[in-house]
PDB file of N, CA and C in Angstrom:
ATOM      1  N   UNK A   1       0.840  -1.186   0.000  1.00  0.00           N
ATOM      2  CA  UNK A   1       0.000   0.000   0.000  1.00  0.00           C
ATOM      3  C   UNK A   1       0.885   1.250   0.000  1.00  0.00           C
ATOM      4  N   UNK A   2       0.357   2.194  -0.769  1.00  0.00           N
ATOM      5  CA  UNK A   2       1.646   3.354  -0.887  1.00  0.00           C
ATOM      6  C   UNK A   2       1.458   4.389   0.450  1.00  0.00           C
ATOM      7  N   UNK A   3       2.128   4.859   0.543  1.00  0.00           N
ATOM      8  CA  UNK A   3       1.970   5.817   1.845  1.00  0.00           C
ATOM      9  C   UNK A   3       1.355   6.711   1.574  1.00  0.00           C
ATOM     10  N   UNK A   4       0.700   7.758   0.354  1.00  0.00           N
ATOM     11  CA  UNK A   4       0.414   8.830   0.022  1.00  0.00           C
ATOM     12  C   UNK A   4      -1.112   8.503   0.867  1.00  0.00           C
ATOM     13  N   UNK A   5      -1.783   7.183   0.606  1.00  0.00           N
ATOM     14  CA  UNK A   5      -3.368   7.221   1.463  1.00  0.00           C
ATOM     15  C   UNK A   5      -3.324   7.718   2.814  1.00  0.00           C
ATOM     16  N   UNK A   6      -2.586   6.952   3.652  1.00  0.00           N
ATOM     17  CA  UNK A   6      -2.342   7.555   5.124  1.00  0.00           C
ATOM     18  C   UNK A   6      -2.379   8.949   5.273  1.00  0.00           C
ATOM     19  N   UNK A   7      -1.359   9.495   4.764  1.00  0.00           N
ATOM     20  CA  UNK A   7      -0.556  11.226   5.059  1.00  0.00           C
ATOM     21  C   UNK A   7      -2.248  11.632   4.190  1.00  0.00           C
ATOM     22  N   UNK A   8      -2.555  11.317   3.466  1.00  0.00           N
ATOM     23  CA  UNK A   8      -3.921  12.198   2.589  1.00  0.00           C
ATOM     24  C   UNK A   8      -4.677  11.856   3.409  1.00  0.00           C
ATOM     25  N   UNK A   9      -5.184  10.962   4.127  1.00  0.00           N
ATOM     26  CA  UNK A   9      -5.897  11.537   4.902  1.00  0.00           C
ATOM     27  C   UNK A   9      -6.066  11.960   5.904  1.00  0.00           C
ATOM     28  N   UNK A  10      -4.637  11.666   6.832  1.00  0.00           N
ATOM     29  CA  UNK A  10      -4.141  12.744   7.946  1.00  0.00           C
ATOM     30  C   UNK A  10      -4.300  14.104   7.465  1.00  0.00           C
ATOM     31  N   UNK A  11      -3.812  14.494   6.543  1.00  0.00           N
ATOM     32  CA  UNK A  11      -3.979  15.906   5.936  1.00  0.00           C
ATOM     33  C   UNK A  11      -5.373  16.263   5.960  1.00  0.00           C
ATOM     34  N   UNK A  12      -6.364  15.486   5.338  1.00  0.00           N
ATOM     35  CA  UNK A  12      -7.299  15.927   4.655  1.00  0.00           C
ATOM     36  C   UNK A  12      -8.465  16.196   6.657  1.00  0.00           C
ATOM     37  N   UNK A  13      -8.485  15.143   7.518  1.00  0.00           N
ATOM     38  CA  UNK A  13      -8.984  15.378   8.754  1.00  0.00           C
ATOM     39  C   UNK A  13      -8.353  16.659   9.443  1.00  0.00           C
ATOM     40  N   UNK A  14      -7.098  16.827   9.586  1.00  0.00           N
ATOM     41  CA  UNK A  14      -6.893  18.148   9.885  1.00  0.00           C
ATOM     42  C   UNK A  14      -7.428  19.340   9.638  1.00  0.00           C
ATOM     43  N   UNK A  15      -7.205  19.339   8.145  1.00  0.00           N
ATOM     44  CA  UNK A  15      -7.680  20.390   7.370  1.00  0.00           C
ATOM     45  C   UNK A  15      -9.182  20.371   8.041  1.00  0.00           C
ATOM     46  N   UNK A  16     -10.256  19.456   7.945  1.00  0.00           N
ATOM     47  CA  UNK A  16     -11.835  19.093   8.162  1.00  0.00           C
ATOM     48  C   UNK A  16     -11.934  19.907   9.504  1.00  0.00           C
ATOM     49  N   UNK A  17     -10.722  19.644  10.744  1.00  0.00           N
ATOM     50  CA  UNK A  17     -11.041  20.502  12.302  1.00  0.00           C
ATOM     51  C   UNK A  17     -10.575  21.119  11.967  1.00  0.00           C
ATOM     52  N   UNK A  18      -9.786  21.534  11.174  1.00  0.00           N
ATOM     53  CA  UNK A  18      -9.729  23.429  11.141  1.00  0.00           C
ATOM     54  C   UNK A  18     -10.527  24.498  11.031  1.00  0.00           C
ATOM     55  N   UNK A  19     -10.922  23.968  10.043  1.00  0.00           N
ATOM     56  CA  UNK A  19     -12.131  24.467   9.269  1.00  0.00           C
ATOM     57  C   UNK A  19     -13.822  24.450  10.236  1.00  0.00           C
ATOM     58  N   UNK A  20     -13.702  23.430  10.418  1.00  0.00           N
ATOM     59  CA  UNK A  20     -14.626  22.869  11.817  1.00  0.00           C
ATOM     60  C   UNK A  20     -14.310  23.820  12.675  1.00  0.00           C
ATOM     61  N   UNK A  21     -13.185  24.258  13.349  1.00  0.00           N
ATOM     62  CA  UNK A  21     -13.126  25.106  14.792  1.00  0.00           C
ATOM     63  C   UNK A  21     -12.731  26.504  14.080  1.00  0.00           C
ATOM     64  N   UNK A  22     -12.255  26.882  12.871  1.00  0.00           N
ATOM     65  CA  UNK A  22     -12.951  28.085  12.810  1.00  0.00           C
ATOM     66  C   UNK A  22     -14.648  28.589  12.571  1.00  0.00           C
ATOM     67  N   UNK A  23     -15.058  28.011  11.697  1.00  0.00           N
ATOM     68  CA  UNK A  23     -16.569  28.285  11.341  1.00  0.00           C
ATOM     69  C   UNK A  23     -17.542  28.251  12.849  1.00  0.00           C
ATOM     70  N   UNK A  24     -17.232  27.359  14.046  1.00  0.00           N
ATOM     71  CA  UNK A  24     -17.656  27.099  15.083  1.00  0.00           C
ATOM     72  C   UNK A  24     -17.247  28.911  16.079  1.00  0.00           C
ATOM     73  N   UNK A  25     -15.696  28.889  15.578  1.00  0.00           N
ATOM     74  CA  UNK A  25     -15.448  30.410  16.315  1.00  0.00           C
ATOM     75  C   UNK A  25     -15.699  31.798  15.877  1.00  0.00           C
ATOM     76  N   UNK A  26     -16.709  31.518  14.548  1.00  0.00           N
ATOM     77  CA  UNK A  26     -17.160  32.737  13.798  1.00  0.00           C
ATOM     78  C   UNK A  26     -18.156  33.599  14.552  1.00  0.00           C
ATOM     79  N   UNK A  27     -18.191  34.752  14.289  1.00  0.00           N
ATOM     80  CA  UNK A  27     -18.431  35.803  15.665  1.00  0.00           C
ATOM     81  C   UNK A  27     -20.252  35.643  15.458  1.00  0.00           C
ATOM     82  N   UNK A  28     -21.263  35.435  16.531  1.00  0.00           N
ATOM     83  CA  UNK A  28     -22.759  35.238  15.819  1.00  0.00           C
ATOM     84  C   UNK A  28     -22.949  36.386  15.939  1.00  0.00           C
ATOM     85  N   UNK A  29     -22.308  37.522  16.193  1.00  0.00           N
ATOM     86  CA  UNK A  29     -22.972  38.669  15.785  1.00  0.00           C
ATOM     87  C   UNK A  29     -22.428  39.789  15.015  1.00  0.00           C
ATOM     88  N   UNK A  30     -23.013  41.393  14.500  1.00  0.00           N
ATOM     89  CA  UNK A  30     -21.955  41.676  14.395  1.00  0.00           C
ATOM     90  C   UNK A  30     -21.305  43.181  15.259  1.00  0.00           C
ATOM     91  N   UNK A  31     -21.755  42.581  17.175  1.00  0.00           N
ATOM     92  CA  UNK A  31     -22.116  43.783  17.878  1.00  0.00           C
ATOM     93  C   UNK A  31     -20.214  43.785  18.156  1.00  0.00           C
ATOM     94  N   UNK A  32     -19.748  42.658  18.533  1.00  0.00           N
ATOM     95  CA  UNK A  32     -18.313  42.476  19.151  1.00  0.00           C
ATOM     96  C   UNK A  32     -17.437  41.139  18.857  1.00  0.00           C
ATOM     97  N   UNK A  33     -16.461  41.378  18.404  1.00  0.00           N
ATOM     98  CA  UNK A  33     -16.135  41.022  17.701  1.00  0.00           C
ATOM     99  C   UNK A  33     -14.304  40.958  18.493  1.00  0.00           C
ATOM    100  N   UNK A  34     -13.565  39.319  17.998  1.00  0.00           N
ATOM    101  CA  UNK A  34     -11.837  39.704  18.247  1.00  0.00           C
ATOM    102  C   UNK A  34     -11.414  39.760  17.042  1.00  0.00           C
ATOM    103  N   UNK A  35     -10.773  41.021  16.381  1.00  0.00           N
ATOM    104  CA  UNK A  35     -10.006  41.401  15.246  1.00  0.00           C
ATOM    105  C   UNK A  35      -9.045  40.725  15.029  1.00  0.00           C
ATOM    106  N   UNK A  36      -8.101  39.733  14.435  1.00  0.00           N
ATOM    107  CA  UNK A  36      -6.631  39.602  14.467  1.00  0.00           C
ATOM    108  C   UNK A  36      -6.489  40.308  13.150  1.00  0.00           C
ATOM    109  N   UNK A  37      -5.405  40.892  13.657  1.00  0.00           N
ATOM    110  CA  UNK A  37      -4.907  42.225  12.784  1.00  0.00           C
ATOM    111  C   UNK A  37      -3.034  41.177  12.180  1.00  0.00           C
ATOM    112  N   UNK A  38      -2.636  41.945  10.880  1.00  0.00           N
ATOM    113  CA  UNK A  38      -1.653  41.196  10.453  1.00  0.00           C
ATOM    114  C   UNK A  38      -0.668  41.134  11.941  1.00  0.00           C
ATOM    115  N   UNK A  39       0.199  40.191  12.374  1.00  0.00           N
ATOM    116  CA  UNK A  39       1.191  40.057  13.215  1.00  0.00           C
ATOM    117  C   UNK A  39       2.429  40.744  12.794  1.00  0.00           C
ATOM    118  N   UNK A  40       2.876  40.721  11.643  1.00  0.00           N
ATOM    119  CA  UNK A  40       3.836  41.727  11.689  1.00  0.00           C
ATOM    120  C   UNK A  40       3.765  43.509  11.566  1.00  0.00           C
ATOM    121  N   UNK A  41       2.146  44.093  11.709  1.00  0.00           N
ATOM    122  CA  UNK A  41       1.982  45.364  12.320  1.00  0.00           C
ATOM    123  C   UNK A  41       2.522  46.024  13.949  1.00  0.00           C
ATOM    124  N   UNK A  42       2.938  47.161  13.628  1.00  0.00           N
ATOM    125  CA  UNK A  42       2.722  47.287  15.409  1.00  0.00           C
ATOM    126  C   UNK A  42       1.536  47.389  15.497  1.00  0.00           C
ATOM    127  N   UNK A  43       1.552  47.717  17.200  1.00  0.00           N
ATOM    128  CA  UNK A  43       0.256  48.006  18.449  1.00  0.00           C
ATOM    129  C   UNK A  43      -0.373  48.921  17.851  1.00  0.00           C
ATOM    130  N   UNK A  44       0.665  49.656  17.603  1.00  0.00           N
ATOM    131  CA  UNK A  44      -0.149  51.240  17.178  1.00  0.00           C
ATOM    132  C   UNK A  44      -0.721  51.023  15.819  1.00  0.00           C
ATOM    133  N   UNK A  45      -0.143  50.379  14.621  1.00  0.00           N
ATOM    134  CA  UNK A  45      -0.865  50.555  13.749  1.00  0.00           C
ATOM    135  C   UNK A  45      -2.240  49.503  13.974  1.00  0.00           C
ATOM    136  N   UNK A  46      -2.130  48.248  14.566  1.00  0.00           N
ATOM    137  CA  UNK A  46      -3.326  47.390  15.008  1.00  0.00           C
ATOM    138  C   UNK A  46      -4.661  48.407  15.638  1.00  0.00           C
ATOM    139  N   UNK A  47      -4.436  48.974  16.638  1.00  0.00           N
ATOM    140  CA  UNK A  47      -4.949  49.894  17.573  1.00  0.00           C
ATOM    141  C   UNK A  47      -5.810  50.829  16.347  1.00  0.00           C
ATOM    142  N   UNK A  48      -4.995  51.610  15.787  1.00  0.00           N
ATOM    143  CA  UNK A  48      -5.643  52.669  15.110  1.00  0.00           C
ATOM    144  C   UNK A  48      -6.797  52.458  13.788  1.00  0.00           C
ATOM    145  N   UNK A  49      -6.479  50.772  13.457  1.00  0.00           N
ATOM    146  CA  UNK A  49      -7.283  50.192  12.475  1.00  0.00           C
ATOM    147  C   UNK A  49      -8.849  49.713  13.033  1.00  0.00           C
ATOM    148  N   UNK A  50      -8.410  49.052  14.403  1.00  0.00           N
ATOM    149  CA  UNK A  50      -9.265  48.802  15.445  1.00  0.00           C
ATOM    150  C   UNK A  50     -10.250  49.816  15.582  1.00  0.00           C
ATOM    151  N   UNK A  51      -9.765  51.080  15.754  1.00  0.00           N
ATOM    152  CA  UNK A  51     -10.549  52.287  16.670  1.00  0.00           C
ATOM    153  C   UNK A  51     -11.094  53.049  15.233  1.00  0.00           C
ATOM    154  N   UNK A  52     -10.281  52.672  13.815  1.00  0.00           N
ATOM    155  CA  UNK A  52     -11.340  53.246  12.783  1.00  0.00           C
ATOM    156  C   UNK A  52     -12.983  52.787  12.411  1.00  0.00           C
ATOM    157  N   UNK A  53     -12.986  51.399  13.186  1.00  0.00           N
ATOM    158  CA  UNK A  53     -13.710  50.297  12.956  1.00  0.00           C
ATOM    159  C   UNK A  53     -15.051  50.361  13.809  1.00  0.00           C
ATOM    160  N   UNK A  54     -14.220  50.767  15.384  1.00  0.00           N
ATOM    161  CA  UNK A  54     -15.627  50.931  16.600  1.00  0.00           C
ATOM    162  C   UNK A  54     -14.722  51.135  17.248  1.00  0.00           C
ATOM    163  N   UNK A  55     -15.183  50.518  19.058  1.00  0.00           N
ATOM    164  CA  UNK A  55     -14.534  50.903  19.892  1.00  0.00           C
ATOM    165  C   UNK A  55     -13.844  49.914  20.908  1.00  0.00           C
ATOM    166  N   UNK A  56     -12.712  50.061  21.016  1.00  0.00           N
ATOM    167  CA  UNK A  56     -11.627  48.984  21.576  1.00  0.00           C
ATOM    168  C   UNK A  56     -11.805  48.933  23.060  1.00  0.00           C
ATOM    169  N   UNK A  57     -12.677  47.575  22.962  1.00  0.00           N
ATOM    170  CA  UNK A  57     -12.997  47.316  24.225  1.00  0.00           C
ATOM    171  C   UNK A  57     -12.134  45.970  25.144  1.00  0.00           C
ATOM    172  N   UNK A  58     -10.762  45.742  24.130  1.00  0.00           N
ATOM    173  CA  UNK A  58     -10.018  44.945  25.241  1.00  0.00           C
ATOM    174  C   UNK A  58      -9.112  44.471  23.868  1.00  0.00           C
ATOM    175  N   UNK A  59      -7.944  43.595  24.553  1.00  0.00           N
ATOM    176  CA  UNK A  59      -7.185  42.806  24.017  1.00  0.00           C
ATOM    177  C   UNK A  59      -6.943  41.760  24.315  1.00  0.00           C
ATOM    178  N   UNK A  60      -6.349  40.693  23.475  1.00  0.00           N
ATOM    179  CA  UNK A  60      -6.152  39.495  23.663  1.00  0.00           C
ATOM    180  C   UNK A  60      -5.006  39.036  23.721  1.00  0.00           C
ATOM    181  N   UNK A  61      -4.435  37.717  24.138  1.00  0.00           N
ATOM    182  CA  UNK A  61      -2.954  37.480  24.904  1.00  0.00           C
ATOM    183  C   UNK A  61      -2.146  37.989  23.666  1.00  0.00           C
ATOM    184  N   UNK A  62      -2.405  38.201  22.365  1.00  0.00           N
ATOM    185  CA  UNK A  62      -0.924  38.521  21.492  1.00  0.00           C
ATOM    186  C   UNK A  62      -1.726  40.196  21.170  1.00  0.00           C
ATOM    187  N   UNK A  63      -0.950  40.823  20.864  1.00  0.00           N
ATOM    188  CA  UNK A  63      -0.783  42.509  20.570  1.00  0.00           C
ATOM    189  C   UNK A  63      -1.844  42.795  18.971  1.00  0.00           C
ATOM    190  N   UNK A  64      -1.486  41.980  18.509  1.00  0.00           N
ATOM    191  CA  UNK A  64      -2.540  42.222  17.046  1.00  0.00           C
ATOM    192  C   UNK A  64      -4.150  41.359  17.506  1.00  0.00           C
ATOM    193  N   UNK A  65      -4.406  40.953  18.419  1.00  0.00           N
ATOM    194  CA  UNK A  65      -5.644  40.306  18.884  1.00  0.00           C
ATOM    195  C   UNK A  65      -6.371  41.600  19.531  1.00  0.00           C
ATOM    196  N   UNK A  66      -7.700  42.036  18.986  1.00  0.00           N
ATOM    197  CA  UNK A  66      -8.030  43.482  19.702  1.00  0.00           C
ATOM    198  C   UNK A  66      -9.262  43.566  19.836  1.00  0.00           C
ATOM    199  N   UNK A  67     -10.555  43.439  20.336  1.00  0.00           N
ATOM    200  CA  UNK A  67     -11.951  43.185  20.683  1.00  0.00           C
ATOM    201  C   UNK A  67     -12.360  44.340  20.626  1.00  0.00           C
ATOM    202  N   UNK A  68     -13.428  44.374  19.367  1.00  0.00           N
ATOM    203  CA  UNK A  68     -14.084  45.552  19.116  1.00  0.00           C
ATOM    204  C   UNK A  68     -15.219  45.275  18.951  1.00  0.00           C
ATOM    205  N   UNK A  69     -16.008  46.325  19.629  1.00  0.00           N
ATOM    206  CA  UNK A  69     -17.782  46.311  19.748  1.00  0.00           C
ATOM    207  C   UNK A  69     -17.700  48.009  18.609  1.00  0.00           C
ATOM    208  N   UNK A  70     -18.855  47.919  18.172  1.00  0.00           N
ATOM    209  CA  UNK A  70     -19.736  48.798  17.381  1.00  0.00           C
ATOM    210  C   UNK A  70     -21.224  49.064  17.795  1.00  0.00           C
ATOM    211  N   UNK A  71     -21.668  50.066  18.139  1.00  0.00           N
ATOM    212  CA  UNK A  71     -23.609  49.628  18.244  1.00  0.00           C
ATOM    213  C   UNK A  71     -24.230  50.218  17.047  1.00  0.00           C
ATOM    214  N   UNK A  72     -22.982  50.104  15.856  1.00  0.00           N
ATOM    215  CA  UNK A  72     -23.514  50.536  14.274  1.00  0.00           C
ATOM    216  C   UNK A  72     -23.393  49.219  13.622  1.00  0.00           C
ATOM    217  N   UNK A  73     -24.182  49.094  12.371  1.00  0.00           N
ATOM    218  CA  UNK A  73     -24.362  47.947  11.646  1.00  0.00           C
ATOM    219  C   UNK A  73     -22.952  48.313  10.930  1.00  0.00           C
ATOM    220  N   UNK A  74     -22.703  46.672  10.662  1.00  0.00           N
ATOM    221  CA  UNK A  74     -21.631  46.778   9.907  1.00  0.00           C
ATOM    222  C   UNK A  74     -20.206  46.591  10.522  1.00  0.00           C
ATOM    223  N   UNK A  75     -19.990  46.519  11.378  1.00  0.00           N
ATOM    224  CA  UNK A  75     -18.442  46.029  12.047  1.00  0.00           C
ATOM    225  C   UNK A  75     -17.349  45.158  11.012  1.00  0.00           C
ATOM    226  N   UNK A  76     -17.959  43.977  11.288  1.00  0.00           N
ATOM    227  CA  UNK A  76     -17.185  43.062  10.629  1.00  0.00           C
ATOM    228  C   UNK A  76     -16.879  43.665   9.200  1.00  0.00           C
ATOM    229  N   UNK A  77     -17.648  44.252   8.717  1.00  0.00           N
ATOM    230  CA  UNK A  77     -16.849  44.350   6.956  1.00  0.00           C
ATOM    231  C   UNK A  77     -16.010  45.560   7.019  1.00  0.00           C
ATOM    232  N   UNK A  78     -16.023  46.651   8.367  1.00  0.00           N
ATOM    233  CA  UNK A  78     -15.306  47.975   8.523  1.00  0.00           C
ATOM    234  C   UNK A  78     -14.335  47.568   8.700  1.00  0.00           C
ATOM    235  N   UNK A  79     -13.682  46.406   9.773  1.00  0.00           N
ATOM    236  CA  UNK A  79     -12.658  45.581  10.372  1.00  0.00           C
ATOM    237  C   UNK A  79     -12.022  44.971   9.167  1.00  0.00           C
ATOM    238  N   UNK A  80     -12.486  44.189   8.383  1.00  0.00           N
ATOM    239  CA  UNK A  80     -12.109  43.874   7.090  1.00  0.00           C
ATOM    240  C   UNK A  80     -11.229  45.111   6.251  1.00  0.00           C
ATOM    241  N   UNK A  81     -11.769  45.836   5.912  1.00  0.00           N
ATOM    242  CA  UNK A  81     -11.256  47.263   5.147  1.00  0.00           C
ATOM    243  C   UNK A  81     -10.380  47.397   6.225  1.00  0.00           C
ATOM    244  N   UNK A  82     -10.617  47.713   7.163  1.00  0.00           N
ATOM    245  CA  UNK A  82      -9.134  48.205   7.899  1.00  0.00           C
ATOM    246  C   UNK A  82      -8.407  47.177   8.296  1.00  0.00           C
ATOM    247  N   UNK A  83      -8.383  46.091   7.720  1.00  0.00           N
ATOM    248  CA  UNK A  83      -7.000  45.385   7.986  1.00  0.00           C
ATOM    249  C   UNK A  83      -6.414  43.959   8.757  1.00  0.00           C
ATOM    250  N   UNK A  84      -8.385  43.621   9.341  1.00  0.00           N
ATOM    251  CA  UNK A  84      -8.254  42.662   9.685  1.00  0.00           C
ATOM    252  C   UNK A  84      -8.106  40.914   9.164  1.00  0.00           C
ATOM    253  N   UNK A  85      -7.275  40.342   9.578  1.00  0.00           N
ATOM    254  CA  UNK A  85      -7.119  39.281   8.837  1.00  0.00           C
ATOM    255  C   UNK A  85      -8.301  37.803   9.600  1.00  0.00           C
ATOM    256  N   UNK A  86      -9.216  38.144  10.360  1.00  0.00           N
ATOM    257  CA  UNK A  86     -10.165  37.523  10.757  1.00  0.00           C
ATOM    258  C   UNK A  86     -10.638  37.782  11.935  1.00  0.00           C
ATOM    259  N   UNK A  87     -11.964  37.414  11.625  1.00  0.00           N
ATOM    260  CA  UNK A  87     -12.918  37.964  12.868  1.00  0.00           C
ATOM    261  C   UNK A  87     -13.268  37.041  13.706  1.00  0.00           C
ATOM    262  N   UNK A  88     -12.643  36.720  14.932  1.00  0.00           N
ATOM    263  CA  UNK A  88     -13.527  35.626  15.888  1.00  0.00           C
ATOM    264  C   UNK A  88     -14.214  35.801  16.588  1.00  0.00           C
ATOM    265  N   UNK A  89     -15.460  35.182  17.430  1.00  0.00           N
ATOM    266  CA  UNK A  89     -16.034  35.242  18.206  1.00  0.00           C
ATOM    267  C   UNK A  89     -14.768  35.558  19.664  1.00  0.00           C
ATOM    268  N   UNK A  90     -15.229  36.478  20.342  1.00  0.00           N
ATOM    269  CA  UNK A  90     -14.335  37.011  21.415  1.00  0.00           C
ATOM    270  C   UNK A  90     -14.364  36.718  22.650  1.00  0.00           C
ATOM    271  N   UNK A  91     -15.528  35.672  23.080  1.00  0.00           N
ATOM    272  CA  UNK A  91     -15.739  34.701  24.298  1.00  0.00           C
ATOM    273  C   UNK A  91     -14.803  33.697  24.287  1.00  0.00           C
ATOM    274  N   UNK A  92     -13.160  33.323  24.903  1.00  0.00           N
ATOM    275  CA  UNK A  92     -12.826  32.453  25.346  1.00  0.00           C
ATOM    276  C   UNK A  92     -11.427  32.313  24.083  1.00  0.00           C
ATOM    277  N   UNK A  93     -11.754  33.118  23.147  1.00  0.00           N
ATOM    278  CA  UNK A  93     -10.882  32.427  22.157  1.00  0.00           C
ATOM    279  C   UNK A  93      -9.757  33.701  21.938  1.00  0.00           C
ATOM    280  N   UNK A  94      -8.149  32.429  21.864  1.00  0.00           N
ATOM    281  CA  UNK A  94      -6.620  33.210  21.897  1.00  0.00           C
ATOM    282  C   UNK A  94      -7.112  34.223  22.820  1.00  0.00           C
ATOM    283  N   UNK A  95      -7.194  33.855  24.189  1.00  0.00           N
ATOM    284  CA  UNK A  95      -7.196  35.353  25.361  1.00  0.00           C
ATOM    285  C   UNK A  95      -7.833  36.268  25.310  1.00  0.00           C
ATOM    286  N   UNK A  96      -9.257  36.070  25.107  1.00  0.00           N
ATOM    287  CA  UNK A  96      -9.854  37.317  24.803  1.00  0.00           C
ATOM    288  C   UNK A  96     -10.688  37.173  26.344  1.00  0.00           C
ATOM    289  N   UNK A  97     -10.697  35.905  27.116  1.00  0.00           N
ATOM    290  CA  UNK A  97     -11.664  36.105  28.369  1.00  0.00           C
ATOM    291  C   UNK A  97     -12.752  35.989  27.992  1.00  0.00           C
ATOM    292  N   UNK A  98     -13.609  36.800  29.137  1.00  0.00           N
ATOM    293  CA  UNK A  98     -14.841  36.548  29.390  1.00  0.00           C
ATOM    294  C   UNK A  98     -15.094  37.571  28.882  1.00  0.00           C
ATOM    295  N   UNK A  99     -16.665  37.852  28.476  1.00  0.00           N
ATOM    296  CA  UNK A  99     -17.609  38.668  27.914  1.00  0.00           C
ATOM    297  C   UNK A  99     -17.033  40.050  28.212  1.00  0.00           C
ATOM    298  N   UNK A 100     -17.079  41.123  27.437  1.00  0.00           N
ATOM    299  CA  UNK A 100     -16.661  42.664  27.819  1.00  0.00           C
ATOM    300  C   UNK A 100     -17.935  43.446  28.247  1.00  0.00           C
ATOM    301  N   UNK A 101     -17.686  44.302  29.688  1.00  0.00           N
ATOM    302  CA  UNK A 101     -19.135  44.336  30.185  1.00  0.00           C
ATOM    303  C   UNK A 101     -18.250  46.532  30.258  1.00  0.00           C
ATOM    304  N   UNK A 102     -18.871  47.041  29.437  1.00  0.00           N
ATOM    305  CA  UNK A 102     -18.838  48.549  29.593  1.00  0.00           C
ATOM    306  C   UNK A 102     -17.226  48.272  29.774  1.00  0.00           C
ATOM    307  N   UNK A 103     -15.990  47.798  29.473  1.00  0.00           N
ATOM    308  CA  UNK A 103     -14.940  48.193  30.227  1.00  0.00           C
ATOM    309  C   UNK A 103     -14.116  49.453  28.629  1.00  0.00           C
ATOM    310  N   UNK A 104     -13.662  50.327  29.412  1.00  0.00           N
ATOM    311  CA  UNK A 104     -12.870  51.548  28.651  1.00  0.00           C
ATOM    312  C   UNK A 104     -11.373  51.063  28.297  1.00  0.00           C
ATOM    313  N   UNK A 105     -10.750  51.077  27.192  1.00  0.00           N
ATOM    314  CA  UNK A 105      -9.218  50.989  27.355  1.00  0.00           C
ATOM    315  C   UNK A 105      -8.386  52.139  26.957  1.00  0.00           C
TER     316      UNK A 105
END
């Protein structure tokens, strides 16, 4: 039996939970939202893409991870234009904690 079946479908199940645990971490709304912004930006340029978007209501354990609420329609595709490279749901996922309740940063 050639080896390419094995590794193809090790590959191919991986790929299946990836895909699986992002679509699962897709944000259900579009009030708040965790931005990951490119990793090789700084803070400041992450930050300022963030705050063109809505309002930066926390961060997450890495520096381009940045939780933004809006109470305007439309977030996610503003976040997009400014630079974000995906939008996750911001309950629990890469350090974002627990729910953001009024906090200022």
């Amino acid at each position: 039996m050639s080896r390419v079946g094995p590794i193809f479908l090790c590959v191919l199940v991986f790929c299946a939970g990836l895909a699986g645990s992002l679509l699962a971490a897709a944000p259900n709304d579009d009030s708040a939202v965790a931005a990951v912004f490119p990793p090789w930006w700084s803070a400041t340029q992450s930050f300022a893409a963030a705050a063109s978007a809505g309002d930066i209501r926390g961060s997450g354990a890495l520096p381009f991870v940045l939780v933004v609420q809006s109470e305007h329609k439309g977030l996610n595709r503003r976040l997009y234009a400014a630079g974000a490279l995906l939008l996750i749901n911001p309950l629990g996922w890469i350090g974002c904690g627990q729910p953001m309740k009024n906090q200022n940063v």
